[in-house]
PDB file of N, CA and C in Angstrom:
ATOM      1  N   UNK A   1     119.831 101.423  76.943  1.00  0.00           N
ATOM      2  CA  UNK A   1     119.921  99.997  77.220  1.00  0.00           C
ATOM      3  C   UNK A   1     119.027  99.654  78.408  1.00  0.00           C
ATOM      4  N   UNK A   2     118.633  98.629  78.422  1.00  0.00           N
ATOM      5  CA  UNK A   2     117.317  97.749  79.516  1.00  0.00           C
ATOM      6  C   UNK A   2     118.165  97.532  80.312  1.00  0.00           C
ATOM      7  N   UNK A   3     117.854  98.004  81.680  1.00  0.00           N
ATOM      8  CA  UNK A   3     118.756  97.395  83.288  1.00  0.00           C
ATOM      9  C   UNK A   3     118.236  95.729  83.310  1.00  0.00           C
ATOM     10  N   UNK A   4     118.945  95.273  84.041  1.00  0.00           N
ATOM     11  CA  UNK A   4     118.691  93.907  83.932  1.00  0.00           C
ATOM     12  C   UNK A   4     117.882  93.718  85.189  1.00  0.00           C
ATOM     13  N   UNK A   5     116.926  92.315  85.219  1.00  0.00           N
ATOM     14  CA  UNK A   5     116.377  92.407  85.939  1.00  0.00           C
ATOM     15  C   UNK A   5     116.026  90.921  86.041  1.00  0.00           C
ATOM     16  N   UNK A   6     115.877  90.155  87.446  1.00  0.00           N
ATOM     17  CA  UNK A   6     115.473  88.407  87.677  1.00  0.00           C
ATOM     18  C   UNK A   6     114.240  88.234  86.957  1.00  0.00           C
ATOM     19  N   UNK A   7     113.418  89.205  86.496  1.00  0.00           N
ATOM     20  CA  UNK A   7     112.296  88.995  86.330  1.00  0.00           C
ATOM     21  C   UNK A   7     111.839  88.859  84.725  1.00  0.00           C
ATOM     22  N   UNK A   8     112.582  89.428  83.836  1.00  0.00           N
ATOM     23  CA  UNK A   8     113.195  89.717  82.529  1.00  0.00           C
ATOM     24  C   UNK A   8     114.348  89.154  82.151  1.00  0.00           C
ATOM     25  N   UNK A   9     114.450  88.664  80.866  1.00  0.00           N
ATOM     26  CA  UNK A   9     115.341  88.343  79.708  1.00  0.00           C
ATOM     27  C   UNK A   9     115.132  88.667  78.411  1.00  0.00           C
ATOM     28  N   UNK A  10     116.572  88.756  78.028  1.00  0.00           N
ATOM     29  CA  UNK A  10     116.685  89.206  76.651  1.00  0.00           C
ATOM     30  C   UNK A  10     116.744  88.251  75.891  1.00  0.00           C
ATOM     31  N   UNK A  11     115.924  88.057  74.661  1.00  0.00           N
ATOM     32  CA  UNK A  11     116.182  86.762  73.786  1.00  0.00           C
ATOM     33  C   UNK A  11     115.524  87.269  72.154  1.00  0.00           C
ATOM     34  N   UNK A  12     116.580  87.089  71.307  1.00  0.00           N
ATOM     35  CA  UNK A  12     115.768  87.538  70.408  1.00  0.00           C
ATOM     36  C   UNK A  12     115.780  88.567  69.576  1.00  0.00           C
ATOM     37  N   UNK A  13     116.425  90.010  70.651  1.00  0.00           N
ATOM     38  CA  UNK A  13     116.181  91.178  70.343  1.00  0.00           C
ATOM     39  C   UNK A  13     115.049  91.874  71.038  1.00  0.00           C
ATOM     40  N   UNK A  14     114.351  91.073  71.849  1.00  0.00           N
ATOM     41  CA  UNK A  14     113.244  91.573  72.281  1.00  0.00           C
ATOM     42  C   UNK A  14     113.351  90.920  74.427  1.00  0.00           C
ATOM     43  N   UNK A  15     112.413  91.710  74.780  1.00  0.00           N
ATOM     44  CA  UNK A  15     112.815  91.613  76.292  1.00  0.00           C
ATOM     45  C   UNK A  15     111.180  90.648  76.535  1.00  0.00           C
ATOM     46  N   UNK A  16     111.393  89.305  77.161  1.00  0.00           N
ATOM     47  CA  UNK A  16     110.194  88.545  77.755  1.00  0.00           C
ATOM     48  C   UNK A  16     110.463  88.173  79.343  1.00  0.00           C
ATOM     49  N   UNK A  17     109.325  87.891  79.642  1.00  0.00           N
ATOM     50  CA  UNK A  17     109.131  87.730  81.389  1.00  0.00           C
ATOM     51  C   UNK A  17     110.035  86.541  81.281  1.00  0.00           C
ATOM     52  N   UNK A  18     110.898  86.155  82.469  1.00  0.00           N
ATOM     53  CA  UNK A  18     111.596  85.068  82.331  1.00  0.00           C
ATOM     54  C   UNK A  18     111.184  84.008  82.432  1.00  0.00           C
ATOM     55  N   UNK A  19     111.730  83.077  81.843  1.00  0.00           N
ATOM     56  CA  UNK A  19     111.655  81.177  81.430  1.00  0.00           C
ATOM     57  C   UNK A  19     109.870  81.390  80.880  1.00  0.00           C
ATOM     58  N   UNK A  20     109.699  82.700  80.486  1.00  0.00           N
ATOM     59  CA  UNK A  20     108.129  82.175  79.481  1.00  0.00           C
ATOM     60  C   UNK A  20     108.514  82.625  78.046  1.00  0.00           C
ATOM     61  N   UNK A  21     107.273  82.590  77.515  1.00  0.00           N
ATOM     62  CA  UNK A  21     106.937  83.316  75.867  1.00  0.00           C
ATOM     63  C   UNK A  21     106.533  84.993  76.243  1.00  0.00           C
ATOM     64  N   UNK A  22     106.030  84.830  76.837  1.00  0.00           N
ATOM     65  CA  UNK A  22     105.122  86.167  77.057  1.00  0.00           C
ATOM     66  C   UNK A  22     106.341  87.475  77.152  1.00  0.00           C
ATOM     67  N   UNK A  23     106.040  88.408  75.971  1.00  0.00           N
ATOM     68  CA  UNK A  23     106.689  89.909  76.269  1.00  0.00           C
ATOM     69  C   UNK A  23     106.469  90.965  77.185  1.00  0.00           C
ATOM     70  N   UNK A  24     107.758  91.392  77.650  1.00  0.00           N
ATOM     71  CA  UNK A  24     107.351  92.199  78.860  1.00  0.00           C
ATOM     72  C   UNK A  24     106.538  93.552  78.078  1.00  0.00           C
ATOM     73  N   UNK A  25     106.583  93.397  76.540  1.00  0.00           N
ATOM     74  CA  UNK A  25     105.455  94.677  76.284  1.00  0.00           C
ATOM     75  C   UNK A  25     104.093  94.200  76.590  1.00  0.00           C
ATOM     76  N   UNK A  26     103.780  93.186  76.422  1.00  0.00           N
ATOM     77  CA  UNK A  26     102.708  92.739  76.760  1.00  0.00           C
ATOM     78  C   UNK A  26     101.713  92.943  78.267  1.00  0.00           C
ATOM     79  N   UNK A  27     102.620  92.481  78.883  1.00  0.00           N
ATOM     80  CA  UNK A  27     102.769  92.925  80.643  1.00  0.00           C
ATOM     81  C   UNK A  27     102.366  94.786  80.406  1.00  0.00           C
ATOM     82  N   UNK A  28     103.176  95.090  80.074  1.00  0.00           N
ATOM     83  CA  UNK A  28     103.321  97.012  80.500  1.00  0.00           C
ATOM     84  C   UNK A  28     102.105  97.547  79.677  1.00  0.00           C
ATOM     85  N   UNK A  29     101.295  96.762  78.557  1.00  0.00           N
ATOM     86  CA  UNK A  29     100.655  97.549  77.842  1.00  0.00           C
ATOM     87  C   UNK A  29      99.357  96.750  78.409  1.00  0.00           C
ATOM     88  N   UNK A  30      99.091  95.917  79.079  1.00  0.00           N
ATOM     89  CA  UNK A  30      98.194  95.295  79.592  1.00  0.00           C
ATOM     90  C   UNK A  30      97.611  96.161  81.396  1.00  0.00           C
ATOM     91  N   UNK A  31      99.363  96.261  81.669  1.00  0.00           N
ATOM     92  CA  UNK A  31      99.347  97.433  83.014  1.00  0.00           C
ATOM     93  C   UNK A  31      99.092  98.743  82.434  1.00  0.00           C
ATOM     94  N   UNK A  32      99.235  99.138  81.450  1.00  0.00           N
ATOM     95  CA  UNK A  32      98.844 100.482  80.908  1.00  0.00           C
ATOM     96  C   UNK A  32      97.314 100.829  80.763  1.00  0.00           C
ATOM     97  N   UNK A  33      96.291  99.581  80.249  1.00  0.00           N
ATOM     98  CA  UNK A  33      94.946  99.290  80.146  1.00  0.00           C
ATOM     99  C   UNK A  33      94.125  99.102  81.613  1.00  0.00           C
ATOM    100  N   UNK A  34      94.887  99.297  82.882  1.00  0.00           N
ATOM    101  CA  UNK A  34      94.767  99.340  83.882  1.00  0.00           C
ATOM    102  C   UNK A  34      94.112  97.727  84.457  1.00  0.00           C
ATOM    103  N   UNK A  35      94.935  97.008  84.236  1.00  0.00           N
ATOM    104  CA  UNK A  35      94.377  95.453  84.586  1.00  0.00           C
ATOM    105  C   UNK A  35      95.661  95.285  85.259  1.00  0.00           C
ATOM    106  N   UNK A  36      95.067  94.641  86.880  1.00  0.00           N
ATOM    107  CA  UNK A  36      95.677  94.333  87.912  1.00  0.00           C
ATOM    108  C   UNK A  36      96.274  93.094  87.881  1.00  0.00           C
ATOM    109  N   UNK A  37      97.484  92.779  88.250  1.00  0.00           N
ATOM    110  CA  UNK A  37      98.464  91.756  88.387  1.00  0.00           C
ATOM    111  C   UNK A  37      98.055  90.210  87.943  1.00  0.00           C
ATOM    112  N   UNK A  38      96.448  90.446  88.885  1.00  0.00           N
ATOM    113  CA  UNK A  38      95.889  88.790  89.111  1.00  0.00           C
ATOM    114  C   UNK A  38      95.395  88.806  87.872  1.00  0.00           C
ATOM    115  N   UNK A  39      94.594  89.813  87.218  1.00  0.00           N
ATOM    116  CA  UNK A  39      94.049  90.024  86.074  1.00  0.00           C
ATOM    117  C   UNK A  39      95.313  89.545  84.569  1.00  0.00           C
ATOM    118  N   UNK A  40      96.512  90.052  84.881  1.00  0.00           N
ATOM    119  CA  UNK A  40      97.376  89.648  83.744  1.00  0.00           C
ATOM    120  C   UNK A  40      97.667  88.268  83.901  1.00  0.00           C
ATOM    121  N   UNK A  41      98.011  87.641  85.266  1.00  0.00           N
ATOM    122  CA  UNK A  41      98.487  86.349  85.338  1.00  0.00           C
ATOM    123  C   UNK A  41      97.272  85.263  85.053  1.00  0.00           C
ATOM    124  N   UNK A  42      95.801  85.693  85.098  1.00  0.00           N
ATOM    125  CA  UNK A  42      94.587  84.533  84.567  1.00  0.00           C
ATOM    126  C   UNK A  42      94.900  85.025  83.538  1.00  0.00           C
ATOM    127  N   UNK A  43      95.226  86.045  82.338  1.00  0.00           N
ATOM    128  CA  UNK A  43      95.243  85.985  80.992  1.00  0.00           C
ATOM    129  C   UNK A  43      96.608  85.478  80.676  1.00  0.00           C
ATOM    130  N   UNK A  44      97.872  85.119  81.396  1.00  0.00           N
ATOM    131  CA  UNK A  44      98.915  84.660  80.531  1.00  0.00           C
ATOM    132  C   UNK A  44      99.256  83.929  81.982  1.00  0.00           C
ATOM    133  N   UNK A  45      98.534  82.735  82.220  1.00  0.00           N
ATOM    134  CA  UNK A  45      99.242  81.853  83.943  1.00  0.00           C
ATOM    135  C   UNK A  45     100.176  81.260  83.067  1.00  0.00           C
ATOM    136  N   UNK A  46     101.310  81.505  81.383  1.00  0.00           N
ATOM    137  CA  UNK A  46     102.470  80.317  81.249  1.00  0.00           C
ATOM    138  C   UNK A  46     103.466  81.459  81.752  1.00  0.00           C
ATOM    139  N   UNK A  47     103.412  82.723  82.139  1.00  0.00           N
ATOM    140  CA  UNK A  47     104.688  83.548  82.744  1.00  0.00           C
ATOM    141  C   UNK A  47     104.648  82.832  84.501  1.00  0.00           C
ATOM    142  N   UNK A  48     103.827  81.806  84.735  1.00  0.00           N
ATOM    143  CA  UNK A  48     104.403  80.746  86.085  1.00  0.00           C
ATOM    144  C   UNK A  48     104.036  81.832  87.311  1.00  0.00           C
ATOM    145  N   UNK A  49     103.727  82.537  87.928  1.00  0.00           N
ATOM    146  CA  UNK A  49     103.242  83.137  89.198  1.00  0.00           C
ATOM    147  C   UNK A  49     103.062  84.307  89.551  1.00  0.00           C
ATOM    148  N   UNK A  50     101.698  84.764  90.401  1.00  0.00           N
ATOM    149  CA  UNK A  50     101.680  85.963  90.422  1.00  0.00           C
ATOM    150  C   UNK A  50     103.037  86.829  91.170  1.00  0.00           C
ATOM    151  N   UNK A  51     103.807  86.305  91.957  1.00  0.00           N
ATOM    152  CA  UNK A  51     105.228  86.941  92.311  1.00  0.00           C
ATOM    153  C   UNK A  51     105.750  87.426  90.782  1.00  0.00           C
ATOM    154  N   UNK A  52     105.971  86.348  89.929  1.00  0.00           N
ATOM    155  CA  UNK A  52     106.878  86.656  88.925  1.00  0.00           C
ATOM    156  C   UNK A  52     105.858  88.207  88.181  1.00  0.00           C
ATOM    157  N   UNK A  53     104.787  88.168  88.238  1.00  0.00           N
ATOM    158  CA  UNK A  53     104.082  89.578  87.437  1.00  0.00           C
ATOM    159  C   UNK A  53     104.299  90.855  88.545  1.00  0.00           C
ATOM    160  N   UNK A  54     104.070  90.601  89.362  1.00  0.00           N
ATOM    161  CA  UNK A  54     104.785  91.695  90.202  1.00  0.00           C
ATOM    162  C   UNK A  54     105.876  91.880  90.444  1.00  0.00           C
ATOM    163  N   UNK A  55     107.040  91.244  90.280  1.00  0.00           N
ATOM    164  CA  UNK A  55     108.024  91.393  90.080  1.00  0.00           C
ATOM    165  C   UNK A  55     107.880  92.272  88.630  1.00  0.00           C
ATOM    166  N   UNK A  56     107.914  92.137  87.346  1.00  0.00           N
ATOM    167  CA  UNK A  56     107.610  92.832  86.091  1.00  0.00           C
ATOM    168  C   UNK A  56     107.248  94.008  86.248  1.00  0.00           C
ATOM    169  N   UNK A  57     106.356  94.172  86.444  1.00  0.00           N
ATOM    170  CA  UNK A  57     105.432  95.190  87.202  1.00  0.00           C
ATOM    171  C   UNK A  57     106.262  96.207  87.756  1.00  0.00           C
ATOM    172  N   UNK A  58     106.427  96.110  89.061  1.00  0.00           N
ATOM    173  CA  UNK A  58     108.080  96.618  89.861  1.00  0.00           C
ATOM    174  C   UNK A  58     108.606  97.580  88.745  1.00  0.00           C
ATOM    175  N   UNK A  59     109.568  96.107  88.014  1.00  0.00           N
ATOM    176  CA  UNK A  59     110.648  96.685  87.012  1.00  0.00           C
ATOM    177  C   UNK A  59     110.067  97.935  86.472  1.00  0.00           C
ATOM    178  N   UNK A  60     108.566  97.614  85.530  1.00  0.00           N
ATOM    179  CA  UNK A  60     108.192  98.664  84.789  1.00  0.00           C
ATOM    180  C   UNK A  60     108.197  99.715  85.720  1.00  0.00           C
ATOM    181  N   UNK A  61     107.673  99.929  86.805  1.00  0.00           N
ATOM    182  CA  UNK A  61     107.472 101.132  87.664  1.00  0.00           C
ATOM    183  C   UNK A  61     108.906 101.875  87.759  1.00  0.00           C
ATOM    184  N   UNK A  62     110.036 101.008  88.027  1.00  0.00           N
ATOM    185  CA  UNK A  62     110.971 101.819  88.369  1.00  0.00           C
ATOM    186  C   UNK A  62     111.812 102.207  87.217  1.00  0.00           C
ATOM    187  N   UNK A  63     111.539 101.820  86.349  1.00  0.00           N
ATOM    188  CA  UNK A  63     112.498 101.990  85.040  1.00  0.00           C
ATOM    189  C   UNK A  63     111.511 102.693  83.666  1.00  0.00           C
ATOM    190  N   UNK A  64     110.557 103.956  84.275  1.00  0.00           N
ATOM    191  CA  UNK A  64     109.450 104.479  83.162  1.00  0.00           C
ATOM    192  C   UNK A  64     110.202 104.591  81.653  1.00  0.00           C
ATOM    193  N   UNK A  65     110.995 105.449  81.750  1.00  0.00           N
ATOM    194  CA  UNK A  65     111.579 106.046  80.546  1.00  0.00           C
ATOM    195  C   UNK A  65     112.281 104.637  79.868  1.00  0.00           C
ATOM    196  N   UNK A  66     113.164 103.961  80.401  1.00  0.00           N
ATOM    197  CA  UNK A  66     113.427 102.667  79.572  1.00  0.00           C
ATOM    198  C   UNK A  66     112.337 101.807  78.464  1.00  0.00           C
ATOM    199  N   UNK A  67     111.170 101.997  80.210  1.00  0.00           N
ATOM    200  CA  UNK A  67     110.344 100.754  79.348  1.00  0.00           C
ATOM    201  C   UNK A  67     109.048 101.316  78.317  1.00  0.00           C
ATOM    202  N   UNK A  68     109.431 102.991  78.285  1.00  0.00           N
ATOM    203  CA  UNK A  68     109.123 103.780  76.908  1.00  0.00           C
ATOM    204  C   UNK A  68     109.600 103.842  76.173  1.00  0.00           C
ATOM    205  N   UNK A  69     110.801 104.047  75.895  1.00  0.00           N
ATOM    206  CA  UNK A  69     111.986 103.670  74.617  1.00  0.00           C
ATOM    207  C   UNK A  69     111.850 102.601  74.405  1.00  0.00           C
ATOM    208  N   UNK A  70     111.734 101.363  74.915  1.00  0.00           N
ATOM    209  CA  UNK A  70     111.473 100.336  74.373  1.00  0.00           C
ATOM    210  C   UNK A  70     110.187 100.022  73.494  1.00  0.00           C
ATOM    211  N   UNK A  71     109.186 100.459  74.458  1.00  0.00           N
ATOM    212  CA  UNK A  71     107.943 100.135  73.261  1.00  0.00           C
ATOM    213  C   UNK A  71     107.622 100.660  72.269  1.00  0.00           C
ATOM    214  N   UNK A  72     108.075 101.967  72.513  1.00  0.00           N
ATOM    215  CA  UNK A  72     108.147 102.975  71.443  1.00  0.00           C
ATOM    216  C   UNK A  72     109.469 102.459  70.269  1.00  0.00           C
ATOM    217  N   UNK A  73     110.586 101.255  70.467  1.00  0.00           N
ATOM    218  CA  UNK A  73     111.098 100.785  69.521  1.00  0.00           C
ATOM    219  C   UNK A  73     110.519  99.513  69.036  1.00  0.00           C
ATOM    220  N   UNK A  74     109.691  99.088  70.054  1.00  0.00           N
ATOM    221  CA  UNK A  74     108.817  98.087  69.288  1.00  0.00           C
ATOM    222  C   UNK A  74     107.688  97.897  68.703  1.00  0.00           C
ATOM    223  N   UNK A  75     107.213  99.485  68.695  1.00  0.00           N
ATOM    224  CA  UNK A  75     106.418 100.141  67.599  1.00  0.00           C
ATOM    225  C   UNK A  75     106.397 100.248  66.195  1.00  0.00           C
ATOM    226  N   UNK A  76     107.842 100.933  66.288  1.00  0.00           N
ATOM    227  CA  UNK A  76     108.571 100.882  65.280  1.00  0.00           C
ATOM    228  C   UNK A  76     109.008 100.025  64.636  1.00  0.00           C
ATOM    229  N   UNK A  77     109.338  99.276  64.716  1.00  0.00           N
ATOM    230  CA  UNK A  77     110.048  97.832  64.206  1.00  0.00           C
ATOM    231  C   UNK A  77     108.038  97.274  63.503  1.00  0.00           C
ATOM    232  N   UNK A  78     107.322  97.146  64.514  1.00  0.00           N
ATOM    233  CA  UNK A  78     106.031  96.760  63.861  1.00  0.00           C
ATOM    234  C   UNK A  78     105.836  97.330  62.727  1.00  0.00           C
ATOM    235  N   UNK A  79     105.465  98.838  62.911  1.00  0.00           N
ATOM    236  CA  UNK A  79     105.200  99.948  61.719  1.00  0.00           C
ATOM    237  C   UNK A  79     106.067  99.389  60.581  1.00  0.00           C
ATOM    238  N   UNK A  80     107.149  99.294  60.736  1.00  0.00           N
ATOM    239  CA  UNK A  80     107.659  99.238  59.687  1.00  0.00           C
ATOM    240  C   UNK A  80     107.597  97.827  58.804  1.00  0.00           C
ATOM    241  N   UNK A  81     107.730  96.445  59.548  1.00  0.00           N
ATOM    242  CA  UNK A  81     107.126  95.574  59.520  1.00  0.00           C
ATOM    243  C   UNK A  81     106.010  95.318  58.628  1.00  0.00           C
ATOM    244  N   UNK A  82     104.975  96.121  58.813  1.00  0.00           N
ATOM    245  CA  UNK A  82     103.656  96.441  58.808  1.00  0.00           C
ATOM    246  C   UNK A  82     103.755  96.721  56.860  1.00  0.00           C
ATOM    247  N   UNK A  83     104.617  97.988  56.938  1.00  0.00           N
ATOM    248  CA  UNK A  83     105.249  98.711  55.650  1.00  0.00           C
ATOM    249  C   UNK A  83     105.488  98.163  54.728  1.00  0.00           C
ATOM    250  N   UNK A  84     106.355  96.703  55.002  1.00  0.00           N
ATOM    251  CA  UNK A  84     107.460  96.080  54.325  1.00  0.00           C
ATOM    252  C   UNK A  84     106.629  94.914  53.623  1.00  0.00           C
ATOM    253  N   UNK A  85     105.641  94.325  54.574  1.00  0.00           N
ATOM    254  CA  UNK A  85     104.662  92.863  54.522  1.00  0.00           C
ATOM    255  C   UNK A  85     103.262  93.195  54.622  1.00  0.00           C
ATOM    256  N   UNK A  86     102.688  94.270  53.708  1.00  0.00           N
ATOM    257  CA  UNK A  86     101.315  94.200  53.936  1.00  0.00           C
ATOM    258  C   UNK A  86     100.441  93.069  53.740  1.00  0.00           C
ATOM    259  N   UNK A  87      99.200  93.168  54.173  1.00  0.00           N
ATOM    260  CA  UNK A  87      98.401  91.524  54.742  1.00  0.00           C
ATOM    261  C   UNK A  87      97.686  91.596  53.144  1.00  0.00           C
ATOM    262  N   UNK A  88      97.347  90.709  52.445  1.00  0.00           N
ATOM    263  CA  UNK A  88      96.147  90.902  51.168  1.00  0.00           C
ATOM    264  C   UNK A  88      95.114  91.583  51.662  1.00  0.00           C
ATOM    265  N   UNK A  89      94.576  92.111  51.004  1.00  0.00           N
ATOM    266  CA  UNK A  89      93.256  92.287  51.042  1.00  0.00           C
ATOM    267  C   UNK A  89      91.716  91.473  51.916  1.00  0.00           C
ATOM    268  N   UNK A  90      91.947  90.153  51.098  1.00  0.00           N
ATOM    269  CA  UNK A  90      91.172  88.871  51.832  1.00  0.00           C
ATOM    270  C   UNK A  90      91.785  89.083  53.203  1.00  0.00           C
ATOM    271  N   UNK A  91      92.464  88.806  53.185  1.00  0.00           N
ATOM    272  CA  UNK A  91      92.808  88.689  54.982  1.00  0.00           C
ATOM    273  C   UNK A  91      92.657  90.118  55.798  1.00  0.00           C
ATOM    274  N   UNK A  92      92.547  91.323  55.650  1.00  0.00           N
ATOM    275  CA  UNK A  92      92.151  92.021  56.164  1.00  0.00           C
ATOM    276  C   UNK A  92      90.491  92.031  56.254  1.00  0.00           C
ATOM    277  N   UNK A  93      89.719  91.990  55.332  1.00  0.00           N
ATOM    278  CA  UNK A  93      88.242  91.876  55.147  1.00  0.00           C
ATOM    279  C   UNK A  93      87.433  91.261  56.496  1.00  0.00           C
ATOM    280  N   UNK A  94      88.105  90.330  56.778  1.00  0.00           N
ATOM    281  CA  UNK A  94      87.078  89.867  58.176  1.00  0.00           C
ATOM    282  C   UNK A  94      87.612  90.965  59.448  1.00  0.00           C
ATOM    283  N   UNK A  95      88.661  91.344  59.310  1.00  0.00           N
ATOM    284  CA  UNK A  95      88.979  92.428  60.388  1.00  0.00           C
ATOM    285  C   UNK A  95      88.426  93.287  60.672  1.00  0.00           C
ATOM    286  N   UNK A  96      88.334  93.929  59.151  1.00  0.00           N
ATOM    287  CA  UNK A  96      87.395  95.239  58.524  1.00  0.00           C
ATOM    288  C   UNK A  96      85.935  94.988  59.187  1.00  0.00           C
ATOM    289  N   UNK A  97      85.558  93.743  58.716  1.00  0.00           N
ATOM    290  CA  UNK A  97      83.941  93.429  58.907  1.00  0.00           C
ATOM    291  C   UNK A  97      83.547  93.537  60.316  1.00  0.00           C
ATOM    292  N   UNK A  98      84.754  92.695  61.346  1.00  0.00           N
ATOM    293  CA  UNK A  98      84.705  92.637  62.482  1.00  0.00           C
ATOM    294  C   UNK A  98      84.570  94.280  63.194  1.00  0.00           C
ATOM    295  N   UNK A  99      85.411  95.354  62.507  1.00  0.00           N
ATOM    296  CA  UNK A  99      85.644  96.317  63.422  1.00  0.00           C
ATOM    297  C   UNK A  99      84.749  97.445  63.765  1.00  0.00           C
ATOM    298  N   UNK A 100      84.015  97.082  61.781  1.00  0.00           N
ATOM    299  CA  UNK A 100      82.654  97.556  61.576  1.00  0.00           C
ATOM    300  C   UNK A 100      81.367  96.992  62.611  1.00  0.00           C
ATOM    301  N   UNK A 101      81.389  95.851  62.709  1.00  0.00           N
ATOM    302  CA  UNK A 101      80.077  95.430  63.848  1.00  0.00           C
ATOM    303  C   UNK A 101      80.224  95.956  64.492  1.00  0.00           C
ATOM    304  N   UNK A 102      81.567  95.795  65.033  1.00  0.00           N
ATOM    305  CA  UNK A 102      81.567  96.349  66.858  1.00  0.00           C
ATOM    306  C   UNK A 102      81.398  97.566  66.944  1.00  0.00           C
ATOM    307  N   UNK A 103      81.740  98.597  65.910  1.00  0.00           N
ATOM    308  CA  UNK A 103      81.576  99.861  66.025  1.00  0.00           C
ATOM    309  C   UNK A 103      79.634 100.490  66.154  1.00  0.00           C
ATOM    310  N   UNK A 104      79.269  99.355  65.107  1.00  0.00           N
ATOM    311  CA  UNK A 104      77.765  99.851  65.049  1.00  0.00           C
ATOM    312  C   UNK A 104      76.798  99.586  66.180  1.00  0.00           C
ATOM    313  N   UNK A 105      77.926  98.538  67.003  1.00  0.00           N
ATOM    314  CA  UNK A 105      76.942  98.497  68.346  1.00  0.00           C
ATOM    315  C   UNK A 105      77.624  99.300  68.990  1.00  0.00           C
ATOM    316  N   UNK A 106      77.957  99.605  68.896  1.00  0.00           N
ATOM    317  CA  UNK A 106      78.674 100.761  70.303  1.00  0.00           C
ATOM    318  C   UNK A 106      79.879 100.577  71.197  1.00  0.00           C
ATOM    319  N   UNK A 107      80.537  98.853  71.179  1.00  0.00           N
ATOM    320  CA  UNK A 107      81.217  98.476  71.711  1.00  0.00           C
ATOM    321  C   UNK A 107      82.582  99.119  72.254  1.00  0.00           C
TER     322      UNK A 107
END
């Protein structure tokens, strides 16, 4: 179970930064890509202040193994997701096309 925290809420089934949209997987896998606080809050300023991302932040630091079981269940839930509702064809194709460019430049 997720310790509770001012900085986090549960809604949903799923854990988001409080009074926003934004998921605290989002936050931890964004801190995982090694992008600094100020860096997450210009990509998501509706989680309301850089206090409130360091606060998040914090949480993740002190609670590793939680906030691995968690993503690692919200992996899962995707995967399977994923399993249950595959995309057509057409709608994968520009992905495909996309992943192919970027690959041939080197990106």
């Amino acid at each position: 179970m997720m310790p509770t925290s001012e900085y986090l809420e549960t809604r949903n089934g799923g854990s988001y930064v409080a009074g926003s949209r934004i998921g605290m997987d989002v936050v931890a896998h964004a801190f995982r890509r090694s992008r600094t606080a100020e860096d997450i809050f210009q990509s998501f300023p509706s989680i309301g202040s850089l206090a409130k991302v360091y606060g998040v932040l914090t949480f993740i630091l002190k609670h590793p193994k939680e906030i691995e079981a968690y993503l690692q269940g919200e992996q899962r839930f995707y995967e399977e997701f994923q399993a249950n509702h595959p995309l057509p064809q057409e709608m994968l194709e520009p992905f495909e096309r996309a992943r192919s460019e970027k690959a041939s430049k080197g990106v």
